[in-house]
Protein backbone atom coordinates (compact mmCIF):
# COMPACT_ATOMS: atom_id res chain seq x y z
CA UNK A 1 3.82 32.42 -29.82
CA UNK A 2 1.46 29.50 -29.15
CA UNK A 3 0.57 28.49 -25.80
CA UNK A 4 2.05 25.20 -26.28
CA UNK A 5 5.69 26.83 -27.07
CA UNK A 6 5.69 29.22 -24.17
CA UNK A 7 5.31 25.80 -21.87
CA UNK A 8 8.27 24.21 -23.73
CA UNK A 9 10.37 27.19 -23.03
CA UNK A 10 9.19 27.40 -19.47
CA UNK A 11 9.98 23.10 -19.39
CA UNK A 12 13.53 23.63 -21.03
CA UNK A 13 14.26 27.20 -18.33
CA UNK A 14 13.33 24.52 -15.67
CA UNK A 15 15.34 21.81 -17.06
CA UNK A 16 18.06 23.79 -16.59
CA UNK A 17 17.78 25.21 -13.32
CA UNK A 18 17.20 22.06 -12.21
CA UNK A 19 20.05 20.66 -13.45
CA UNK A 20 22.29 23.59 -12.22
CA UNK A 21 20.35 24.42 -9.40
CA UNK A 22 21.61 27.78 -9.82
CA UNK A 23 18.36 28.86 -7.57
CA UNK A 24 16.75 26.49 -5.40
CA UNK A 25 14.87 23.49 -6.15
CA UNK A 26 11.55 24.78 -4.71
CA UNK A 27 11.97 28.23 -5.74
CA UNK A 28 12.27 26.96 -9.45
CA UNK A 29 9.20 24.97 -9.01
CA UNK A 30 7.32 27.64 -7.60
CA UNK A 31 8.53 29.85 -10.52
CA UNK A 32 7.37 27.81 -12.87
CA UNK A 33 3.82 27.50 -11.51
CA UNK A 34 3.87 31.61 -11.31
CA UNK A 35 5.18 32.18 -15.21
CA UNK A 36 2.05 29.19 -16.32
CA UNK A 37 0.05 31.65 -14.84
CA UNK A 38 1.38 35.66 -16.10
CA UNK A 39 1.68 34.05 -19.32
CA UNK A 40 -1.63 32.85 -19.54
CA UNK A 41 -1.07 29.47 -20.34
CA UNK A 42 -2.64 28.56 -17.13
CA UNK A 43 -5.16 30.60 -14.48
CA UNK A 44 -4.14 31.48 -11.43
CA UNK A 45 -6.17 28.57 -9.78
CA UNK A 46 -5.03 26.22 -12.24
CA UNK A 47 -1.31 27.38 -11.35
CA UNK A 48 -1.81 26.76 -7.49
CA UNK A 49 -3.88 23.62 -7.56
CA UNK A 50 -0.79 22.03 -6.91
CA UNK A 51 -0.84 23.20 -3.22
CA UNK A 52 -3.88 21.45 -2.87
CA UNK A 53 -2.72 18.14 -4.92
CA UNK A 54 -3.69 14.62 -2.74
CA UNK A 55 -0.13 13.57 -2.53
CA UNK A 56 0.77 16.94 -1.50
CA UNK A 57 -1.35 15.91 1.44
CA UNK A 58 -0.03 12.76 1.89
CA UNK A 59 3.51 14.26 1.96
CA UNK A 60 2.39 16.27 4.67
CA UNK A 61 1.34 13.98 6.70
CA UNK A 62 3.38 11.06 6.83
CA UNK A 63 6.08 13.52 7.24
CA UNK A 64 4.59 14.02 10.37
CA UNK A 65 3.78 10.14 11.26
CA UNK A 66 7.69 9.51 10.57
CA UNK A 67 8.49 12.63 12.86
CA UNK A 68 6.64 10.32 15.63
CA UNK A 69 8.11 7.14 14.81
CA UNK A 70 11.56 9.07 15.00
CA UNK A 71 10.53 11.01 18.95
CA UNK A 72 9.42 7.79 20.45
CA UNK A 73 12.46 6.02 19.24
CA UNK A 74 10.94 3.20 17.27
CA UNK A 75 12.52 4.29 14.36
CA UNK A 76 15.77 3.38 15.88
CA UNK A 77 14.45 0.24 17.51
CA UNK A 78 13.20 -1.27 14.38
CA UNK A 79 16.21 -0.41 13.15
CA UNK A 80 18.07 -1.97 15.53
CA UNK A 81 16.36 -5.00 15.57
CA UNK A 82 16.60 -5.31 11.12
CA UNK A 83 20.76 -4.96 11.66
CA UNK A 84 20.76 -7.67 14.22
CA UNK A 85 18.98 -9.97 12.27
CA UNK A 86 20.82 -9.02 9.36
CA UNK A 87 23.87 -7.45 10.13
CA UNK A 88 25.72 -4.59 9.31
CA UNK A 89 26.48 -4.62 5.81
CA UNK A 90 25.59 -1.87 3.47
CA UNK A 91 24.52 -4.55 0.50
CA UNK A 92 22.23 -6.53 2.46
CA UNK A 93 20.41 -3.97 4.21
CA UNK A 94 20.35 -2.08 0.54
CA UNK A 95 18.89 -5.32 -0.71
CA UNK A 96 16.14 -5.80 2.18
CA UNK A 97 14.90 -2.33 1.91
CA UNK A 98 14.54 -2.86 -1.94
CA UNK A 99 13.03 -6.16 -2.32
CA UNK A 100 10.23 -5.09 0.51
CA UNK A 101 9.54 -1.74 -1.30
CA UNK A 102 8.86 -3.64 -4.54
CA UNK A 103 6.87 -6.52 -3.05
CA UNK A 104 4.70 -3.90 -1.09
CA UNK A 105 4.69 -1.25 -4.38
CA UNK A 106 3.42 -4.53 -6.33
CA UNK A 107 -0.28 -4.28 -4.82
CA UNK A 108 -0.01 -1.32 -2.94
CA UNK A 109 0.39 2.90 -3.88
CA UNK A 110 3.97 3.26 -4.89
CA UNK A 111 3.25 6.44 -2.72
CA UNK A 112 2.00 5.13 0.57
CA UNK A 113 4.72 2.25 0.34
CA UNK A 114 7.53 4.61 0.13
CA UNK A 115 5.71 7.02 2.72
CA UNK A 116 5.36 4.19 5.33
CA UNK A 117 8.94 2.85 4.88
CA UNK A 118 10.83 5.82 5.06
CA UNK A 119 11.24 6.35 8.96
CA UNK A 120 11.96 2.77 9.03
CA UNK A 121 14.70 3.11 6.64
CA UNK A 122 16.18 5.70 8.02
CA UNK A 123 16.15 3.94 11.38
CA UNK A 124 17.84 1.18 10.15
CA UNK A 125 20.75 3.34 8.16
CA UNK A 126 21.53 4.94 11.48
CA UNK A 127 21.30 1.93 13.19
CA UNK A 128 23.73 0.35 11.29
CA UNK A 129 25.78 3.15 11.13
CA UNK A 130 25.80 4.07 7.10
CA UNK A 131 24.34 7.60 5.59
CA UNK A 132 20.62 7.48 5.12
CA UNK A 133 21.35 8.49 1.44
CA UNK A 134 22.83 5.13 0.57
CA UNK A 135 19.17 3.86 0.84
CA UNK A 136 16.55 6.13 0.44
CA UNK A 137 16.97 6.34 -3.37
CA UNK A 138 17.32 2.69 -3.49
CA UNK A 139 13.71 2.77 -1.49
CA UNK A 140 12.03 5.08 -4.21
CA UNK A 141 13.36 3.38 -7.27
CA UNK A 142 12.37 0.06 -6.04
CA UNK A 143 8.63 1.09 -5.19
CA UNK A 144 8.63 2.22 -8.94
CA UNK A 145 9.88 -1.05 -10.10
CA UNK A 146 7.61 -3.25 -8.27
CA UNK A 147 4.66 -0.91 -9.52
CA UNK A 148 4.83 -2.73 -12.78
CA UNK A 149 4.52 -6.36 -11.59
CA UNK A 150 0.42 -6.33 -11.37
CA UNK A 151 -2.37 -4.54 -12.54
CA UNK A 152 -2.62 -2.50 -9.88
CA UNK A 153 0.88 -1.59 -8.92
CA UNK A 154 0.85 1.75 -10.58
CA UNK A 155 -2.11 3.95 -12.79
CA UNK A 156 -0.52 3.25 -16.11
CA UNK A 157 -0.83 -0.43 -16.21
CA UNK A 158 -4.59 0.23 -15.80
CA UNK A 159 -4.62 3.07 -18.56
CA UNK A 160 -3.41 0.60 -21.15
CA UNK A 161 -5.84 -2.11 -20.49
CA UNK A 162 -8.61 0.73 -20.53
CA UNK A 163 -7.21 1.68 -23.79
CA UNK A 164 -7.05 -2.32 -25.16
CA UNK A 165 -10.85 -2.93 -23.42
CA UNK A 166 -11.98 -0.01 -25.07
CA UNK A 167 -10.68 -1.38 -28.32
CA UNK A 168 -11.83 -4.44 -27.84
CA UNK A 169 -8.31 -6.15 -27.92
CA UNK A 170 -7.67 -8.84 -25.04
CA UNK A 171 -7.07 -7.30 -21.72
CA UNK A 172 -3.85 -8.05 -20.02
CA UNK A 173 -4.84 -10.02 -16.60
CA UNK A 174 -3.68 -9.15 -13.08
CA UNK A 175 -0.03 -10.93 -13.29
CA UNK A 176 0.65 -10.75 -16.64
CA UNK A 177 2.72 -7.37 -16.32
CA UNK A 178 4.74 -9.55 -14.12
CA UNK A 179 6.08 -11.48 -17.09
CA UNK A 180 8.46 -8.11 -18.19
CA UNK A 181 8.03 -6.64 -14.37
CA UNK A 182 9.64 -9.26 -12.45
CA UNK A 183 13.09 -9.41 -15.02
CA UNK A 184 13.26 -5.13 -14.89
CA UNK A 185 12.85 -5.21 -10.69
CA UNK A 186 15.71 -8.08 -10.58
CA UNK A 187 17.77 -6.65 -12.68
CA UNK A 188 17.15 -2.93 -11.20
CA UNK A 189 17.85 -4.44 -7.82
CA UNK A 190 21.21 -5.64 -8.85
CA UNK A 191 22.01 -2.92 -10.81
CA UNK A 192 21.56 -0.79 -7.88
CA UNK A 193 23.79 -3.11 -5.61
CA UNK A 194 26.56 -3.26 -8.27
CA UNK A 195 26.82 -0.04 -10.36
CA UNK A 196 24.20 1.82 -8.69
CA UNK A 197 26.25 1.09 -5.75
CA UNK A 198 29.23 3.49 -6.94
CA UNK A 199 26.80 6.39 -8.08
CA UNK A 200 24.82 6.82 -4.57
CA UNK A 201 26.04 9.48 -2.78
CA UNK A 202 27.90 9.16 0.90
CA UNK A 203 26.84 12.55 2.59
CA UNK A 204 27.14 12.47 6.19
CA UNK A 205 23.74 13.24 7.78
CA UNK A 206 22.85 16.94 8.62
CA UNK A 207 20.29 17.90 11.27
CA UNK A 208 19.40 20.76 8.93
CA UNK A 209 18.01 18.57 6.67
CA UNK A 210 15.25 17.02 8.31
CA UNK A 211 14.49 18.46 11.81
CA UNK A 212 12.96 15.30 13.15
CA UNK A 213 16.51 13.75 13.58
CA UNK A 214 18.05 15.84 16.09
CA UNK A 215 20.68 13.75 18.06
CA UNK A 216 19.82 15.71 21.56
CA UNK A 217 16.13 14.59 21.59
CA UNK A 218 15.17 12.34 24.59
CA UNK A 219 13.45 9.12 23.77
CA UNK A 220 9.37 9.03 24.37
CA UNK A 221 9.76 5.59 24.91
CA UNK A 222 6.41 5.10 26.71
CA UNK A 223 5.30 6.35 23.48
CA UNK A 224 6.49 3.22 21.43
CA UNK A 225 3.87 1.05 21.30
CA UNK A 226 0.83 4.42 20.45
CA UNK A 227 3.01 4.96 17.33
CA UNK A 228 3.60 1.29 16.46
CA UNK A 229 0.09 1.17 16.47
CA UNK A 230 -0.97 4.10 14.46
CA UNK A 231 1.86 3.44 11.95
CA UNK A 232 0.20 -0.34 11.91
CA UNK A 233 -3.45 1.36 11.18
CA UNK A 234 -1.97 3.34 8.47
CA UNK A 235 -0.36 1.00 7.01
CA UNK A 236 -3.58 -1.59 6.95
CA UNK A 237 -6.11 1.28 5.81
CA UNK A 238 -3.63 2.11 2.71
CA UNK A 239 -3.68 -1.63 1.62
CA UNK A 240 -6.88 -1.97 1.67
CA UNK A 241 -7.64 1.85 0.40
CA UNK A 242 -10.35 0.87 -1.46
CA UNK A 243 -11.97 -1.98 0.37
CA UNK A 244 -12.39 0.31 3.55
CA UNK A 245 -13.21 3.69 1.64
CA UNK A 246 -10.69 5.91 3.24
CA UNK A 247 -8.27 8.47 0.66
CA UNK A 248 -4.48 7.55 1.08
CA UNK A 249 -4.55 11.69 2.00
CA UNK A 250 -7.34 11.41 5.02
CA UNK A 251 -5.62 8.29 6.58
CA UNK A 252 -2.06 10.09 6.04
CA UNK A 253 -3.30 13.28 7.79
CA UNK A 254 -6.03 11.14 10.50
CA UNK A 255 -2.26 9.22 11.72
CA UNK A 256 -0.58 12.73 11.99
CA UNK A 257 -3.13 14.04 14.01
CA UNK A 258 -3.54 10.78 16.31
CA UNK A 259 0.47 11.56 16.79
CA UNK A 260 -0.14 14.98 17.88
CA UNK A 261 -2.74 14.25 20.20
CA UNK A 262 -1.26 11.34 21.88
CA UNK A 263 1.99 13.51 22.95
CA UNK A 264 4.20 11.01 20.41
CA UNK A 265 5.49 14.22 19.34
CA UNK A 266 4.51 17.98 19.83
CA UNK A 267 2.69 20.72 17.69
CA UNK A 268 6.12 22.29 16.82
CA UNK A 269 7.78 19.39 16.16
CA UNK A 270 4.91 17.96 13.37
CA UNK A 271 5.14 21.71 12.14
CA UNK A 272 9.46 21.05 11.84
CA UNK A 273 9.02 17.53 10.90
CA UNK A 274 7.54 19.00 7.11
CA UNK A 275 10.13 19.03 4.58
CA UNK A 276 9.20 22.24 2.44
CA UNK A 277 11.27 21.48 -0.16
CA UNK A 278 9.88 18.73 -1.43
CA UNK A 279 5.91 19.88 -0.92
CA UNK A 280 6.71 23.20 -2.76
CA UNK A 281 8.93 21.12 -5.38
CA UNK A 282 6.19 18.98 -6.57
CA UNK A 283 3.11 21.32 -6.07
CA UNK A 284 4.99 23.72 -8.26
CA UNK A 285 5.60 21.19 -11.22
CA UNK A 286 2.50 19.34 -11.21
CA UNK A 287 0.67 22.87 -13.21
CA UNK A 288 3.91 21.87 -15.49
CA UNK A 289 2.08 18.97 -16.84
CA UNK A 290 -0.97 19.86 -16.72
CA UNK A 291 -0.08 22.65 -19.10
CA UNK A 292 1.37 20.39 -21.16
CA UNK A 293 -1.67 18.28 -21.20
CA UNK A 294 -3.61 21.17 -21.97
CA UNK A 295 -1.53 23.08 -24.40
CA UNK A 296 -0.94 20.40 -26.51
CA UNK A 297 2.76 20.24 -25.93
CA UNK A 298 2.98 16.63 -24.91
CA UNK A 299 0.99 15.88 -28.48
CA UNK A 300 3.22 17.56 -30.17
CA UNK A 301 6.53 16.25 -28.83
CA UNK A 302 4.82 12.55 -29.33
CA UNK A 303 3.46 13.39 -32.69
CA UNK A 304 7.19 15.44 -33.72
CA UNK A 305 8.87 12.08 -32.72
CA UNK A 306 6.30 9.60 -34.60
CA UNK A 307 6.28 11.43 -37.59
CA UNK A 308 10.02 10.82 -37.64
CA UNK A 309 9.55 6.85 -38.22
CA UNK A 310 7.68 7.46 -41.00
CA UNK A 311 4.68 5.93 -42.34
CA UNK A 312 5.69 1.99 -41.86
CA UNK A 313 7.93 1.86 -39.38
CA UNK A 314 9.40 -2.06 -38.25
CA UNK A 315 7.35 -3.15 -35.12
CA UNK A 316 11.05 -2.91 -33.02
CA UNK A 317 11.28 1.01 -33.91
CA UNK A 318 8.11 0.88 -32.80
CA UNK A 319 8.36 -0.30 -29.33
CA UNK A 320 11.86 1.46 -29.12
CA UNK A 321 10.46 4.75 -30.18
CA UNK A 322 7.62 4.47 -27.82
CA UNK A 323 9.67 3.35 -24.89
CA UNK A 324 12.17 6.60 -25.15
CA UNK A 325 9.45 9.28 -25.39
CA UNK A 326 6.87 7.57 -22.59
CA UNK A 327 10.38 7.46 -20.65
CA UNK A 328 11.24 10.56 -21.67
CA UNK A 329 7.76 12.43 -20.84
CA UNK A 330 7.13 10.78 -17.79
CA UNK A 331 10.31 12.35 -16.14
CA UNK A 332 7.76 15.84 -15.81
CA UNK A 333 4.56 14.30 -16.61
CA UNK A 334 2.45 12.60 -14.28
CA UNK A 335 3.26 8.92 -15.50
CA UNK A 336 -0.74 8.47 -15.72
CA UNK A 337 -1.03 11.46 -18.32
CA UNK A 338 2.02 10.33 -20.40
CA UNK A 339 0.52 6.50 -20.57
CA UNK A 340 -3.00 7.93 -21.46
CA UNK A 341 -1.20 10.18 -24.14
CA UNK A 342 0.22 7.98 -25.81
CA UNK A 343 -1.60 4.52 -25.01
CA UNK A 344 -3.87 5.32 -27.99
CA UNK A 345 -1.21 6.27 -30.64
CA UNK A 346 0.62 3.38 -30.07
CA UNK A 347 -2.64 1.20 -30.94
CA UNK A 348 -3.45 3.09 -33.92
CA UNK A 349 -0.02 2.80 -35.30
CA UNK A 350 0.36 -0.95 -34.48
CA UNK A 351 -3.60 -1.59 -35.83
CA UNK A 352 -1.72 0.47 -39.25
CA UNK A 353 1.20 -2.12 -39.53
CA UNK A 354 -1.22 -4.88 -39.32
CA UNK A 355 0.50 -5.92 -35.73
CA UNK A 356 -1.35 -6.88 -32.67
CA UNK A 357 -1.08 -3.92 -30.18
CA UNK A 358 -0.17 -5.60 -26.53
CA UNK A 359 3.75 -5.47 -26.97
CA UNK A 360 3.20 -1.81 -27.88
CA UNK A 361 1.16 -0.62 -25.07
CA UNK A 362 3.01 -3.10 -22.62
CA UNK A 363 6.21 -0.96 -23.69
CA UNK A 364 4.19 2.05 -22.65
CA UNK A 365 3.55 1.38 -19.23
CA UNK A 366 6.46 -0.41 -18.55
CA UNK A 367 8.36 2.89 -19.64
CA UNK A 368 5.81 5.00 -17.82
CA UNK A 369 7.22 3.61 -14.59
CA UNK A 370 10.67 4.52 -15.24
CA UNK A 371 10.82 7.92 -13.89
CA UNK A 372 13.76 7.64 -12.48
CA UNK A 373 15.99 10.49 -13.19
CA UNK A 374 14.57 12.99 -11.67
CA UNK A 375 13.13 13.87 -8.26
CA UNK A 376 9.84 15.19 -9.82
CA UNK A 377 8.86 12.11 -12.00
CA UNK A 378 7.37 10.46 -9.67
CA UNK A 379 6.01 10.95 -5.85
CA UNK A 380 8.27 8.25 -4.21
CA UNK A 381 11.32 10.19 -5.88
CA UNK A 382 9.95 12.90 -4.57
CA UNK A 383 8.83 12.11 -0.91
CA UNK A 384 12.46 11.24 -0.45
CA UNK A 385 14.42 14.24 -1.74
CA UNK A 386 14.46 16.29 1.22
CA UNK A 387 14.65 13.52 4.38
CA UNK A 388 18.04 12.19 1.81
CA UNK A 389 19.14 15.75 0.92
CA UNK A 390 19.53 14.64 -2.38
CA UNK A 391 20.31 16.94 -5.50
CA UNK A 392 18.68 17.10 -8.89
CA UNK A 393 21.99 15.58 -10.15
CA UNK A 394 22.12 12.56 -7.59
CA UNK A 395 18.64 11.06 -9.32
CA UNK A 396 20.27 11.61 -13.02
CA UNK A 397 23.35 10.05 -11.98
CA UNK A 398 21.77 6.70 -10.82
CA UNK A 399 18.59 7.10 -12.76
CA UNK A 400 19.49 7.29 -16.52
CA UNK A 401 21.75 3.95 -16.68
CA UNK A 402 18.83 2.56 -14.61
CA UNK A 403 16.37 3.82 -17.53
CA UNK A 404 18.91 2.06 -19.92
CA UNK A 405 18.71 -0.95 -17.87
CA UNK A 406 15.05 -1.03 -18.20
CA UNK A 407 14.99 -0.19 -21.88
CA UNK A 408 17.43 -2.97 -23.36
CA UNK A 409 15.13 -5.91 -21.38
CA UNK A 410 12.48 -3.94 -22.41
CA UNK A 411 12.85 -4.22 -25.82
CA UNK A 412 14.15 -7.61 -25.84
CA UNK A 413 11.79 -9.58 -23.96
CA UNK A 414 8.42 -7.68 -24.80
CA UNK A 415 8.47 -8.58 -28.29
CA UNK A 416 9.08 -12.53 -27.06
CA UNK A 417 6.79 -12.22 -24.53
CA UNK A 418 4.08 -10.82 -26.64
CA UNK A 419 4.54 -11.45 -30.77
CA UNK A 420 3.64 -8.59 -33.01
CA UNK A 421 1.91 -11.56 -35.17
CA UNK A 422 0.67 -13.99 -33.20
């Protein structure tokens, strides 16, 4: 049995627990990281890197600057002051939260967006008095739509024009991913506030779930305007990541600390604050794709799929074919591996039909960013698992009519946008 086939089966035993959770979601993770590794499809170290994964890091420690944000009680003052301006109802606040996460996700890391908003989201459920889990997924998904609108809004968009630079095909510029990214975030936005609506869960909040919303904690509220600050510096220094030089991970970890040290919350409390779940969830699955990378197993589902539009296929099967498996890959891939898998296939096959290759590859990372059905496609879907107590089921439930959202404007306006013959 090839290496590649042992890391379907393990993908497919995963699938399934996940899906079931018939063991827990971290414990599944974990597992699969440990059978990469006594199988020898991976090394030990290659198995565990995951621990040591950036956004593993950053997980950490914004779990900890939201912890602060929570003790002081600014969570629940920015919160209070959002519903006052805006009221109470669910739909606008759903809305709000959405349309910032995809403005910020638009130049910013999809990460560090949905890592800085999340204690203020939560403040503002509580403060207007609906579950936290009516808007965290909202949150997540939005940061991955607005991800598409520029250039730099999320790795795949700059895979593809590596791939067309490197071919020596026109480059997209800066805003022209806004052209198909702007329709898909609209209509996912309203989507989410119509249907969507209906499919979030409506779990009443449980201390157990995240320990840095206990109800009996007293206010630090001379410790408002330290975290305001530090939240502000984190927030500047991830926006302009690579102007001042800093890793999303050492800022993320530099505010937790600052927390600790200013008494805006204690040591124990940063330790509780850490949601386990979701840093042993995605360090586990992240060897996952790596082994696929590796293997060859994401080749060979991409090249088992191509090979079944034979050897002209119409420029539409093309761009429908190639938006279902980048979609498909990308909800256990890294989005960045899927997009550089299958960026250069998709310009090959359009070079063989005589077509030009920008619709093609624009299908690719649009579909890259829809990662939506599952909490491990993405880190924003991710980061919010545990503080939302979602299941494995809640982000299939909203997230595959969301990918079918995505797909039918895909393949409509792409082609319009950008001709296959020019």
């Amino acid at each position: 049995m090839t290496a590649a086939t042992v890391t379907l089966i393990i993908l497919v035993l995963a699938a399934i627990c996940f899906v079931t959770e018939i063991i827990p979601l971290a414990v599944t993770a974990m597992g699969v990281a440990v059978l990469l590794a006594v199988t020898n499809v991976l090394t030990a170290k290659e198995a565990l890197a995951g621990l040591s994964d950036l956004n593993v890091v950053i997980f950490a420690g914004m779990f900890v600057v939201g912890a602060a944000i929570f003790q002081t009680g600014l969570a629940k003052r920015i919160g209070d002051s959002v519903v006052k301006a805006t009221g109470k109802g669910e739909l606008r606040l759903i809305i709000g939260v959405m349309l910032i996460a995809a403005i910020l996700s638009s130049l910013l890391s999809n990460t560090g967006t949905t890592a800085v908003l999340l204690p203020v989201t939560i403040g503002i459920a509580r403060s207007a008095g609906i579950s936290k889990t009516r808007c965290l997924l909202p949150l997540a998904l939005a940061a991955g739509l607005g991800g598409i609108m520029t250039l730099v809004g999320t790795p795949p968009n700059l895979v593809v024009n590596g791939v067309l630079d490197s071919g020596d095909f026109r480059p997209f510029s800066f805003f022209e991913y806004a052209f198909i990214g702007i329709p898909l975030t609209i209509a996912g936005i309203i989507y989410i506030v119509t249907i969507g609506k209906k499919l979030l869960p409506n779990r009443t909040d449980d201390e157990s779930i995240n320990h840095v919303e206990k109800e009996e904690k007293v206010f630090r509220t001379n410790k408002q305007w330290i975290a305001g600050a530090v939240l502000l510096v984190v927030v500047v220094m991830m926006a302009f990541e690579k102007k001042v030089g800093v890793p999303l991970a050492i800022t993320a970890v530099a505010g937790a600390l600052i927390m600790i040290l200013t008494g805006c919350l204690t040591e124990r409390e940063a330790y509780d604050s850490i949601d386990w779940t979701t840093i042993f969830l995605f360090a586990g699955m992240l060897p996952l794709a790596a082994a696929m990378e590796k293997t060859g197993a994401g080749s060979l589902i991409a090249n088992t799929v191509i090979g079944m539009m034979g050897t002209s296929p119409s420029p539409y099967i093309l761009v429908i074919v190639m938006f279902l498996l980048t979609s498909g890959l990308t909800q256990f891939m890294s989005n960045t591996a899927s997009s550089a898998l299958l960026a250069p296939i998709g310009v090959a096959i359009a070079q063989g039909l005589g077509a030009s290759p920008h619709a093609v590859l624009m299908t690719i990372a649009a579909a890259a960013s829809t990662a939506f059905a599952t909490p491990v496609g993405t880190p924003p879907n991710t980061l919010v698992l545990g503080p939302g107590g979602y299941h494995f089921v809640d982000y299939m439930k909203i997230g595959f009519p969301l990918i079918l959202v995505c797909f039918l404007i895909s393949i409509v306006l792409i082609p319009l946008i950008w001709p296959f013959y020019p």
